[in-house]
N, C-alpha and C. Protein backbone atom coordinates (compact mmCIF):
# COMPACT_ATOMS: atom_id res chain seq x y z
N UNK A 1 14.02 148.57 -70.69
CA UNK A 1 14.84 147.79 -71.61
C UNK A 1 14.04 146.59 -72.11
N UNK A 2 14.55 146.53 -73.57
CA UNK A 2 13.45 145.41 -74.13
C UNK A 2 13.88 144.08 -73.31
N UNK A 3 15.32 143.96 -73.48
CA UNK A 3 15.79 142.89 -72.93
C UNK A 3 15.30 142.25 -71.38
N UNK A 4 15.05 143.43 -70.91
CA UNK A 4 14.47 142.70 -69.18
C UNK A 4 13.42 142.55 -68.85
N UNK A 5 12.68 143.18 -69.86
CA UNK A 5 10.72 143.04 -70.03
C UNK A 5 11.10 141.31 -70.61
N UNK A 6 11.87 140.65 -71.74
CA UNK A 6 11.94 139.56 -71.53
C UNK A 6 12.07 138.63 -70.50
N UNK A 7 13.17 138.94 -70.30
CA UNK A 7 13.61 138.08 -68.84
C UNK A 7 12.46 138.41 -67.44
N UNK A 8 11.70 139.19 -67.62
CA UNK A 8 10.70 139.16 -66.96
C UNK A 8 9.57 138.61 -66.81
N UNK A 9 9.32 138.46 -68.14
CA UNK A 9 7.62 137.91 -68.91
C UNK A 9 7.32 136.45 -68.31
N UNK A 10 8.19 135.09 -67.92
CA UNK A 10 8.20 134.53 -67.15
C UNK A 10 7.92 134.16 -66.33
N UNK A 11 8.91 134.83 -65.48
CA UNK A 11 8.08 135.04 -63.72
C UNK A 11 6.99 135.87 -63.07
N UNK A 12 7.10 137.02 -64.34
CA UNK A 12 5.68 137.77 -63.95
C UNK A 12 4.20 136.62 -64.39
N UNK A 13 4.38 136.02 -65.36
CA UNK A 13 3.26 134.77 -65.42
C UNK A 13 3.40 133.55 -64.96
N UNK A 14 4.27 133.34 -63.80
CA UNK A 14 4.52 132.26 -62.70
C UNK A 14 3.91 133.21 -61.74
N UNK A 15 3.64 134.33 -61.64
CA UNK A 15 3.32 134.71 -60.09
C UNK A 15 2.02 135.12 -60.32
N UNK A 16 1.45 135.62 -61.70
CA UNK A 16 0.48 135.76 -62.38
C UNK A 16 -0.42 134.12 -61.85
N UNK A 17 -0.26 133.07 -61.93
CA UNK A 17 -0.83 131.51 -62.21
C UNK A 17 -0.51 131.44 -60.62
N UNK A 18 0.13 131.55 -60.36
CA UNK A 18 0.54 131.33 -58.75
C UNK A 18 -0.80 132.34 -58.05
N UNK A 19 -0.59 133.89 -58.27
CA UNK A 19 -1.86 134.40 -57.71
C UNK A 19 -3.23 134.26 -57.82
N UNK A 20 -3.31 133.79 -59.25
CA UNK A 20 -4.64 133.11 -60.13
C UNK A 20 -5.10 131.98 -59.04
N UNK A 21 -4.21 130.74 -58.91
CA UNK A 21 -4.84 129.78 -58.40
C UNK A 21 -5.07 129.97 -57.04
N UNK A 22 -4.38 131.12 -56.37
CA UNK A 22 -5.09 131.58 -54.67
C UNK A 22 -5.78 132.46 -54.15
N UNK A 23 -6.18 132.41 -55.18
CA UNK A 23 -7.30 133.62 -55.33
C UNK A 23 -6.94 135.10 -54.80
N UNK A 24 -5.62 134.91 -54.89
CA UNK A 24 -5.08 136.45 -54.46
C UNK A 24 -4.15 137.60 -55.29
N UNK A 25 -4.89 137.73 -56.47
CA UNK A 25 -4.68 138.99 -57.60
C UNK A 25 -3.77 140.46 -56.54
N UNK A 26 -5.07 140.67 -55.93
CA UNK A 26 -5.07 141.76 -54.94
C UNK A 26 -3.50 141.76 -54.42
N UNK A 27 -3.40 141.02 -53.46
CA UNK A 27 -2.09 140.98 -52.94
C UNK A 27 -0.90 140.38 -53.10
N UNK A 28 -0.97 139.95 -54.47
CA UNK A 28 0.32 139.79 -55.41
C UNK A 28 0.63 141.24 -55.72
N UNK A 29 -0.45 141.99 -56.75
CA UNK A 29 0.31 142.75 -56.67
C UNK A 29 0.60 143.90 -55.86
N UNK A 30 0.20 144.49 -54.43
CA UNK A 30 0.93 145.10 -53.53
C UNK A 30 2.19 144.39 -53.23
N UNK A 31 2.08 143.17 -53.11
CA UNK A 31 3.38 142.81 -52.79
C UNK A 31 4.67 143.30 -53.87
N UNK A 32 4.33 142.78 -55.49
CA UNK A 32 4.89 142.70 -56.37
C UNK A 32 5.43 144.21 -56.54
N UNK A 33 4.37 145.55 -55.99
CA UNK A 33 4.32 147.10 -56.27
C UNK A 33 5.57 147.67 -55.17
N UNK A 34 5.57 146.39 -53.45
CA UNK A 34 6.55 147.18 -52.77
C UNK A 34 8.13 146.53 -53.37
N UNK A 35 7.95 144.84 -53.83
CA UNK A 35 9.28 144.50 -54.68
C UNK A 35 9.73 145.45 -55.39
N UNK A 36 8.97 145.90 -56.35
CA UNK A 36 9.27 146.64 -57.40
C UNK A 36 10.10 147.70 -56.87
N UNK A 37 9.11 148.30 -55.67
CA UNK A 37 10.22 150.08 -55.40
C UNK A 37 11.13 149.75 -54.54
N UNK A 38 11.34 148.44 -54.14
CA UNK A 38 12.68 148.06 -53.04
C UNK A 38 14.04 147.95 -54.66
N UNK A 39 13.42 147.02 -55.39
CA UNK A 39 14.82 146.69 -56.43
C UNK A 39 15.05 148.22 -56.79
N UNK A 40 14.17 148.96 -57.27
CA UNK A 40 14.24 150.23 -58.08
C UNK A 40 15.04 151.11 -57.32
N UNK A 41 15.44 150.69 -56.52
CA UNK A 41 16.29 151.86 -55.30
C UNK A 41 17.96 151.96 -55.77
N UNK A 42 18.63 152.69 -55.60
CA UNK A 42 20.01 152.77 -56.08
C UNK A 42 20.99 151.99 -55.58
N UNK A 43 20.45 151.59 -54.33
CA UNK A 43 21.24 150.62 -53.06
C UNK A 43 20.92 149.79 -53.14
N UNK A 44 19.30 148.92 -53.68
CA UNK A 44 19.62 147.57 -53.77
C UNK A 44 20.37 147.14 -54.82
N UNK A 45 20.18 148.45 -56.24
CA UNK A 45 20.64 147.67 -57.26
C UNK A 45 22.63 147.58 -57.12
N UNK A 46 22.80 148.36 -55.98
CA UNK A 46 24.52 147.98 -55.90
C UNK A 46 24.51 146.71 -55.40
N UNK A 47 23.15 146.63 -54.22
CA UNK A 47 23.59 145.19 -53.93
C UNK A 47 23.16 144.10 -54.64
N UNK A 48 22.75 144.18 -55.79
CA UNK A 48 22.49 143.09 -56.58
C UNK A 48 23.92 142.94 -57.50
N UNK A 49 24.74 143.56 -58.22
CA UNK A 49 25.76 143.84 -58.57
C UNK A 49 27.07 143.62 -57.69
N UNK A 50 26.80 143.39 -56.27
CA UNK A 50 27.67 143.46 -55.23
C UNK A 50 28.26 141.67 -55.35
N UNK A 51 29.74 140.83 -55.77
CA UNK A 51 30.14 139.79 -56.00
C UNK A 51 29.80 139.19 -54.76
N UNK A 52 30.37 140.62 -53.43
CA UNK A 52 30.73 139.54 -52.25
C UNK A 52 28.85 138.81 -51.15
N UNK A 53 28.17 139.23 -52.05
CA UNK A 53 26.77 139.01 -51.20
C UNK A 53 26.28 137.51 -52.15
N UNK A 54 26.37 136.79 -51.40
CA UNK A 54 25.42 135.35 -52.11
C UNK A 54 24.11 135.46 -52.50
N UNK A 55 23.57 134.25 -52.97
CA UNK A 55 22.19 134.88 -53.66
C UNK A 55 21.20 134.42 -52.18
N UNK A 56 21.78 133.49 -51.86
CA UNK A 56 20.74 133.43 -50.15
C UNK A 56 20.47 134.72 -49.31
N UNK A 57 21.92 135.51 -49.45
CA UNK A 57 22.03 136.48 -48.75
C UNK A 57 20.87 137.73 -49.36
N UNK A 58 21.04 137.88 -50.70
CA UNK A 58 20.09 139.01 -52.03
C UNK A 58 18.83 138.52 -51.13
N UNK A 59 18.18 137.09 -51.43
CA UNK A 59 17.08 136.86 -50.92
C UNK A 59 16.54 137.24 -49.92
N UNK A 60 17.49 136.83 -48.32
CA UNK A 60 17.44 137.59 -47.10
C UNK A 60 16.66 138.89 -47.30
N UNK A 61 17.90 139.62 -47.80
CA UNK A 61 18.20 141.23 -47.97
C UNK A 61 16.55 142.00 -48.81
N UNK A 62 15.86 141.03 -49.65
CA UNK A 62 15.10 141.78 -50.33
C UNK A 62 13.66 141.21 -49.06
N UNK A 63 13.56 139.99 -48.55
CA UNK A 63 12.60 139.97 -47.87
C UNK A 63 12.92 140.46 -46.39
N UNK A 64 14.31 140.87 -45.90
CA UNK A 64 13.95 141.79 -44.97
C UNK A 64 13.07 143.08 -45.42
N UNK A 65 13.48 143.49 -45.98
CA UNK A 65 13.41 145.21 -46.47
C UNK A 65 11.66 144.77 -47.13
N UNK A 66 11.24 144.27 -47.70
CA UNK A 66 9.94 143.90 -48.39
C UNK A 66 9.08 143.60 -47.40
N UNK A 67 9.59 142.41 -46.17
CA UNK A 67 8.68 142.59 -44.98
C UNK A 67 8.16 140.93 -45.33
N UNK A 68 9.19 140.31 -44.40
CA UNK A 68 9.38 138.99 -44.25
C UNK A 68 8.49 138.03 -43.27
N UNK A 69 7.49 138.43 -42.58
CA UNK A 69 6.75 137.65 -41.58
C UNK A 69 5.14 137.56 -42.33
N UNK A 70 5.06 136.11 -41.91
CA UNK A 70 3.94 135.63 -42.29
C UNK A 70 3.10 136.33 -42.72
N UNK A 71 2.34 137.41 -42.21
CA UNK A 71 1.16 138.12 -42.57
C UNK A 71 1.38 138.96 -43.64
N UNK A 72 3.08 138.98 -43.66
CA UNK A 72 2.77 140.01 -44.99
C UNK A 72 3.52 139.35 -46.37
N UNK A 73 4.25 138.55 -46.16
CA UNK A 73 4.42 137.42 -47.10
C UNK A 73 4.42 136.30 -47.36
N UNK A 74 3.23 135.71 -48.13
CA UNK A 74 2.79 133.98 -48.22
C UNK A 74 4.20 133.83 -48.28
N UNK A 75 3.98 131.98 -48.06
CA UNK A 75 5.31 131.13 -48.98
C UNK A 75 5.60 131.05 -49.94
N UNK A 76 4.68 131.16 -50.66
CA UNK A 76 4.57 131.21 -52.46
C UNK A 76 5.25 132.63 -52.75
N UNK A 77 5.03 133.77 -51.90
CA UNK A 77 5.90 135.09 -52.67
C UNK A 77 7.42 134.82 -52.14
N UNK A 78 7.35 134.27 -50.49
CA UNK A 78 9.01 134.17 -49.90
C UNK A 78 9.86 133.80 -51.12
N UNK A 79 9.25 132.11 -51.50
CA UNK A 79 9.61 131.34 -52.56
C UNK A 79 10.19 132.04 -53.86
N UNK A 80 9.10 132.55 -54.18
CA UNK A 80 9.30 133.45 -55.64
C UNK A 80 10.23 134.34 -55.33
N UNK A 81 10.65 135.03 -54.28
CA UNK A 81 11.29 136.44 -54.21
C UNK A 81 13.06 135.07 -54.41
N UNK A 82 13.06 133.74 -53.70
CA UNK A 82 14.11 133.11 -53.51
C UNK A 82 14.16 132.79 -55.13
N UNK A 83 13.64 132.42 -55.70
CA UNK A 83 13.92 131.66 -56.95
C UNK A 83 14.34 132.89 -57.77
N UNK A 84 13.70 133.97 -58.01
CA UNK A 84 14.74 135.10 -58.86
C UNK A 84 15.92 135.29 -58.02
N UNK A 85 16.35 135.43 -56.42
CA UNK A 85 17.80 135.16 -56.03
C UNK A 85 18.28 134.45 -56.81
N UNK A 86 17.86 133.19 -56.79
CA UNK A 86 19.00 132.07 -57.30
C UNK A 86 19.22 132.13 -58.78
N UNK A 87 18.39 133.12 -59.35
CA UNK A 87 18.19 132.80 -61.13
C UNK A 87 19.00 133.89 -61.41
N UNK A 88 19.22 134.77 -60.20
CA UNK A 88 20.31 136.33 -60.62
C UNK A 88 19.36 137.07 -61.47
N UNK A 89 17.79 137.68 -61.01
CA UNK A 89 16.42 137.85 -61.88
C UNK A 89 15.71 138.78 -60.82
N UNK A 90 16.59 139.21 -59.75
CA UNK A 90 15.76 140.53 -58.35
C UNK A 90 16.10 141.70 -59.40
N UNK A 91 16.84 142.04 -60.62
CA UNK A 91 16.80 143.34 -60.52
C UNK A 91 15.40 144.03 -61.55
N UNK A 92 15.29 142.25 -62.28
CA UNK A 92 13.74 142.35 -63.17
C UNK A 92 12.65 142.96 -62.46
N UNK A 93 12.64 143.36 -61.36
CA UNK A 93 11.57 143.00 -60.60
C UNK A 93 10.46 144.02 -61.17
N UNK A 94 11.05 145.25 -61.37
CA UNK A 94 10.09 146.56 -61.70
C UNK A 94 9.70 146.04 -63.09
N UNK A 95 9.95 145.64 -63.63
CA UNK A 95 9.76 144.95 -64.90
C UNK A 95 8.47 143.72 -64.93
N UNK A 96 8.50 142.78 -63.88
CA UNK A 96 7.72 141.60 -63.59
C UNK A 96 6.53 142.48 -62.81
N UNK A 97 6.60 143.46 -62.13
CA UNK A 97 5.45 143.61 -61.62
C UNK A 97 4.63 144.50 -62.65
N UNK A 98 5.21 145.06 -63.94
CA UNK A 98 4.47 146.09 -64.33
C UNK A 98 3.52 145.24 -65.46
N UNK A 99 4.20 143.97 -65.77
CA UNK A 99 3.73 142.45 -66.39
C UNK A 99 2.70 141.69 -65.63
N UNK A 100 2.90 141.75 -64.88
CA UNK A 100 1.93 141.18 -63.89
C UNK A 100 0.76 142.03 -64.09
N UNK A 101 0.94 143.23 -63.86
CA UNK A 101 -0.62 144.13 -63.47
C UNK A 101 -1.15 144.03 -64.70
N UNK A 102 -0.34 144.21 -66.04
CA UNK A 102 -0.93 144.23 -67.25
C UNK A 102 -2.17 142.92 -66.94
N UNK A 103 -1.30 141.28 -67.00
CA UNK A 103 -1.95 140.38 -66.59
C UNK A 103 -3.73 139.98 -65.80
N UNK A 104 -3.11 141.07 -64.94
CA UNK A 104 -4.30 141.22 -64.00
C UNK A 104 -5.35 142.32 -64.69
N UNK A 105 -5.30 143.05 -65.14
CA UNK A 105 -6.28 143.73 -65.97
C UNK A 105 -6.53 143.06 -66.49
N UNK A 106 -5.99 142.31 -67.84
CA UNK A 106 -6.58 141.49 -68.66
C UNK A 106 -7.71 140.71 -68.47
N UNK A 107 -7.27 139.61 -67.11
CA UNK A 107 -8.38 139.00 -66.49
C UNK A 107 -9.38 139.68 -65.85
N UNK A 108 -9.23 141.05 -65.07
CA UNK A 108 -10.38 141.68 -64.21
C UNK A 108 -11.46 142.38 -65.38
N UNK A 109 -10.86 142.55 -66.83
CA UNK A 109 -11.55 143.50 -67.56
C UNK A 109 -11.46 144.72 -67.23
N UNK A 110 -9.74 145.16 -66.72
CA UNK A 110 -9.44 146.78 -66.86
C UNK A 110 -8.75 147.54 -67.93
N UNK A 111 -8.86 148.48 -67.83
CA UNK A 111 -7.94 148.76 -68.93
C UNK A 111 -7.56 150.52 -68.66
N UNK A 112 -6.01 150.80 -68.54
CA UNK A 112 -5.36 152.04 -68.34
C UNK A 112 -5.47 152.78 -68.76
N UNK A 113 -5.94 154.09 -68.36
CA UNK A 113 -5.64 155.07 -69.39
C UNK A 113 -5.34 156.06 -68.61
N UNK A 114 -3.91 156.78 -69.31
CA UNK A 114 -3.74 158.37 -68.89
C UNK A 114 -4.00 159.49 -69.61
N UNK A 115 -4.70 159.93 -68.76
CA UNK A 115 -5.20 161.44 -68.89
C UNK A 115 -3.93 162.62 -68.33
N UNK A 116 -3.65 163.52 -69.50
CA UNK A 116 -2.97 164.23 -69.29
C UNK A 116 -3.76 165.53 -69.79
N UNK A 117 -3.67 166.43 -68.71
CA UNK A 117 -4.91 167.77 -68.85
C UNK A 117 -3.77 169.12 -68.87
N UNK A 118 -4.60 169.80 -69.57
CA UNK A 118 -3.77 171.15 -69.18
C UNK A 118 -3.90 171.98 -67.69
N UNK A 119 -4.85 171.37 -67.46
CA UNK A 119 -5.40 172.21 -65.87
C UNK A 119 -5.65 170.77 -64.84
N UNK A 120 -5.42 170.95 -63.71
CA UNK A 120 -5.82 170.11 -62.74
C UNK A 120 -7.46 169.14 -63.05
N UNK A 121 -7.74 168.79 -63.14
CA UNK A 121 -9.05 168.54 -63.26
C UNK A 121 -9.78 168.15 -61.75
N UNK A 122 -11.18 168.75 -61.74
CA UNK A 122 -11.78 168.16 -60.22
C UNK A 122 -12.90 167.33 -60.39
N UNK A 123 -12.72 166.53 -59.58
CA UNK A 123 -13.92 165.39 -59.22
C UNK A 123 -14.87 165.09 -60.27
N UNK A 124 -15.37 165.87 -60.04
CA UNK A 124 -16.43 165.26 -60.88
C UNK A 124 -16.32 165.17 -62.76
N UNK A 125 -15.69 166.25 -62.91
CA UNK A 125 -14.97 166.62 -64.33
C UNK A 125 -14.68 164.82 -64.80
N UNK A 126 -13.38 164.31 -63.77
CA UNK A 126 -12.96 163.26 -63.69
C UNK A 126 -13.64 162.36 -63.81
N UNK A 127 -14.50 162.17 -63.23
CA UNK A 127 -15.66 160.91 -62.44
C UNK A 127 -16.48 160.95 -64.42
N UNK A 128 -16.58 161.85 -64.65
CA UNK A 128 -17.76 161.64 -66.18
C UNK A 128 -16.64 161.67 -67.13
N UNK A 129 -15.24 161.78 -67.22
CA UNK A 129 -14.55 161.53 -67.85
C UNK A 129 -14.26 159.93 -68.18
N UNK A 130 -14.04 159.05 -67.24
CA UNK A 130 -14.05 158.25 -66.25
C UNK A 130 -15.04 157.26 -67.37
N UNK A 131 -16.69 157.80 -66.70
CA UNK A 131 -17.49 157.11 -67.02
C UNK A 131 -17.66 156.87 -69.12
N UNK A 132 -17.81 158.16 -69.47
CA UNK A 132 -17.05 158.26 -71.10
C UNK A 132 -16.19 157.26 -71.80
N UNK A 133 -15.11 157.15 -70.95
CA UNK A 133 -14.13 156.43 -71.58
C UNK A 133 -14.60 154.52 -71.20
N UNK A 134 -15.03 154.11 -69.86
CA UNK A 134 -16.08 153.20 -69.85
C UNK A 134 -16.86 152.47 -70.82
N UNK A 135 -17.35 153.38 -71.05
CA UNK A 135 -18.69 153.10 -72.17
C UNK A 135 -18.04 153.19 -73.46
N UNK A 136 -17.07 153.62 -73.94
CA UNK A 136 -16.40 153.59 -75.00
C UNK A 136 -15.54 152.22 -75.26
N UNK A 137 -14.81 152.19 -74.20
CA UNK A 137 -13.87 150.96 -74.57
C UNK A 137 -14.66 149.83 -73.54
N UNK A 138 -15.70 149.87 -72.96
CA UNK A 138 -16.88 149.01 -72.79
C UNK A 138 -15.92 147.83 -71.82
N UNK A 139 -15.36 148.60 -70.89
CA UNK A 139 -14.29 148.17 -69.55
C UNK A 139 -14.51 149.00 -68.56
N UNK A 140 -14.03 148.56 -67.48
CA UNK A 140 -13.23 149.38 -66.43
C UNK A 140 -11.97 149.91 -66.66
N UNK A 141 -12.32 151.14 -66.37
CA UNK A 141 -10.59 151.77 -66.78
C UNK A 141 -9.87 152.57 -65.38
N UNK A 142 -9.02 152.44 -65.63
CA UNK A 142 -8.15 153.03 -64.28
C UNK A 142 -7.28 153.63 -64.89
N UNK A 143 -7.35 155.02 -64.63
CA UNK A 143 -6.53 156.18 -64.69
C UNK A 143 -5.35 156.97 -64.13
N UNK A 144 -4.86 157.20 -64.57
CA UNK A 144 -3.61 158.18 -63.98
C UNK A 144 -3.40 159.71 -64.96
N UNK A 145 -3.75 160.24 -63.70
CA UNK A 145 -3.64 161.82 -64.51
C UNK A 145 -2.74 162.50 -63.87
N UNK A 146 -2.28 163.30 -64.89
CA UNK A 146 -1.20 163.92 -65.04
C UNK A 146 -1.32 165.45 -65.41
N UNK A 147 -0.53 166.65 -64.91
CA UNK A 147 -0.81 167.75 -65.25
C UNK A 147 0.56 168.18 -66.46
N UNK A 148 -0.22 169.34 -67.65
CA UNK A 148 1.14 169.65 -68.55
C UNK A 148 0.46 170.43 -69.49
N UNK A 149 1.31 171.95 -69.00
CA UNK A 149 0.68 173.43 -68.99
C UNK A 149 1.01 173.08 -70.84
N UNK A 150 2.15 172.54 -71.31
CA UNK A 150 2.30 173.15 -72.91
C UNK A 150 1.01 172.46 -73.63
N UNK A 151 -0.08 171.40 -72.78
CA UNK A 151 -0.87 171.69 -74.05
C UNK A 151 -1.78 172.57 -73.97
N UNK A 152 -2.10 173.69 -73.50
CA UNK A 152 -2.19 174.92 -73.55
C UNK A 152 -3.84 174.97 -72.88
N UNK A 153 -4.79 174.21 -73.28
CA UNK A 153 -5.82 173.27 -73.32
C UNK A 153 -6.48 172.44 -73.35
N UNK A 154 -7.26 171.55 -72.87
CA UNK A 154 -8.31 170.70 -73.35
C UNK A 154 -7.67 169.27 -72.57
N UNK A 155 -7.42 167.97 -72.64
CA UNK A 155 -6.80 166.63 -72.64
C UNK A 155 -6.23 165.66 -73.81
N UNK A 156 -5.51 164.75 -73.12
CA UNK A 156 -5.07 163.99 -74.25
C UNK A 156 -5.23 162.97 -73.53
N UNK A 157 -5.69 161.65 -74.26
CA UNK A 157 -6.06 160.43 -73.21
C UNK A 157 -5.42 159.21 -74.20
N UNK A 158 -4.74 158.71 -73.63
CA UNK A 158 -4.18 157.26 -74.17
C UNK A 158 -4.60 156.17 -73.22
N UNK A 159 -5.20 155.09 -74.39
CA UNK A 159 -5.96 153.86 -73.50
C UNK A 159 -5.01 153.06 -74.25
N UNK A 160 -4.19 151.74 -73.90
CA UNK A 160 -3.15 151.20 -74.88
C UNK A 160 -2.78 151.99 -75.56
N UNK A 161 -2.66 151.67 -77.07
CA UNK A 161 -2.04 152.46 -78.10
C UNK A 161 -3.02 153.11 -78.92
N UNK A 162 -4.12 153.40 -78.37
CA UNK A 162 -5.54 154.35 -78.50
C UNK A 162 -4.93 155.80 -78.31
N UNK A 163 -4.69 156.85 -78.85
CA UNK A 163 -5.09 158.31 -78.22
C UNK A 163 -5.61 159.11 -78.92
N UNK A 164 -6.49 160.03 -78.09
CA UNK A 164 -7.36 160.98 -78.12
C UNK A 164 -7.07 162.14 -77.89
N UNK A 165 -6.71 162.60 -78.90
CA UNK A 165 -6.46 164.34 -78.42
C UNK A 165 -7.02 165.22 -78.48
N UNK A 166 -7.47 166.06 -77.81
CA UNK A 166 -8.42 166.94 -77.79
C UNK A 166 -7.40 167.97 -76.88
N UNK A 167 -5.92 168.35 -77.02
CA UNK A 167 -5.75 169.57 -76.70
C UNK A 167 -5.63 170.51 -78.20
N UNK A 168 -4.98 171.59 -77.45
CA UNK A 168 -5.32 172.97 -78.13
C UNK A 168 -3.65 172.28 -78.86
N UNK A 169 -3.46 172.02 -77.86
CA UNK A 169 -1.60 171.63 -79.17
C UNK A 169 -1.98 170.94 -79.80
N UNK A 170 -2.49 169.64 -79.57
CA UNK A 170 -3.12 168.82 -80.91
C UNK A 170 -3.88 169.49 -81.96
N UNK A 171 -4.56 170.51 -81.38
CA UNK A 171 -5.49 170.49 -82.74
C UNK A 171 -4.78 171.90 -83.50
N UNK A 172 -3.86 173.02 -82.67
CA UNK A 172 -2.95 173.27 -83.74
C UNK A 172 -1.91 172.77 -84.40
N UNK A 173 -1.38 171.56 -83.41
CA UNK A 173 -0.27 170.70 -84.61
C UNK A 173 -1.15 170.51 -86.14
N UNK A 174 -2.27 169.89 -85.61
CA UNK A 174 -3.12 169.00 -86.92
C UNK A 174 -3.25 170.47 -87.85
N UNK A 175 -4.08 171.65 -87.43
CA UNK A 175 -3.68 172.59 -88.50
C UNK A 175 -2.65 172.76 -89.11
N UNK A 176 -1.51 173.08 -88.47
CA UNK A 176 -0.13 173.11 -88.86
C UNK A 176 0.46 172.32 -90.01
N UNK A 177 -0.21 171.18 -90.08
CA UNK A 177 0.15 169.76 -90.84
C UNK A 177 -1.27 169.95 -92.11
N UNK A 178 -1.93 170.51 -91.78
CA UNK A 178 -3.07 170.83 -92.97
C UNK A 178 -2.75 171.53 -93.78
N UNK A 179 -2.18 172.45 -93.17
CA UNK A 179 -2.04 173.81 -93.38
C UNK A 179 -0.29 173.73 -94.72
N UNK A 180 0.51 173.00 -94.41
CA UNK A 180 1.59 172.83 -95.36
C UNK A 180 1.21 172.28 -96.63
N UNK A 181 -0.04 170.77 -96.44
CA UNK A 181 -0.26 170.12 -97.46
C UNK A 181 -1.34 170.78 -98.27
């Protein structure tokens, strides 16, 4: 929802400046990745919706379940996880962390891209795929691939709003579309 990527953009760059200045990118966002799949659950989001639970209580409730002792959550995340309690802003959360990572690429010099193949792809296929797209968009890129038999052939790779198609559906759609005009 456009609306909660707003209400997100915020605190994902309060925790963004918060992780910046402690030198801990890294474990903002694991932390921010297990927030994310605790709100995303069907049961917290009743209990965020739930009148009779206070927001001290939401807070409790998300740093029990998130994993509340020192080693695995600074003060600065306890804090942060309390201040969206009190702002009525825990259910943003999948929203703030996916803002955040953007964030953190930005600064590391990464940049996403999914690869969606018609066939599994192995190792090494990957690894010079990998390196290709590297040298092209002249970053680190981190991938997520995906399998999907209808394009019959070949890959399709989206880096931002970059894509590359090189399946067999792409390049008969593009005939298809030649082919009328």
């Amino acid at each position: 929802m456009a609306e909660n990527v707003t209400l997100a953009r915020p605190y994902a760059e309060a925790a963004f400046q918060l992780a910046k200045v402690g030198n801990a990118l890294a474990t903002w966002s694991e932390v921010l990745e297990r927030l994310s799949a605790m709100a995303a659950r069907p049961e917290m989001e009743e209990c965020f919706g739930n009148p009779r639970l206070s927001r001290d209580q939401l807070a409790q409730l998300c740093l029990d379940v998130a994993g509340s002792s020192q080693s695995v959550l600074s003060a600065d995340q306890r804090n942060f996880v309390r201040v969206l309690a009190e702002n009525d802003r825990l259910f943003v959360l999948p929203e703030i962390n996916v803002i955040y990572n953007e964030l953190k690429h930005d600064q590391e010099g990464v940049r996403d891209a999914e690869i969606t193949s018609a066939f599994a792809l192995d190792e090494a296929t990957l690894k010079a795929l990998v390196a290709d797209l590297e040298r092209k968009f002249e970053s680190k890129v981190q991938v997520t691939v995906k399998v999907d038999a209808e394009l019959i052939g070949g890959v399709r790779i989206a880096v931002g709003d970059e894509v590359i198609d090189a399946s067999v559906r792409g390049k008969l759609a593009a005939m298809a579309t030649a082919l009328k005009n």
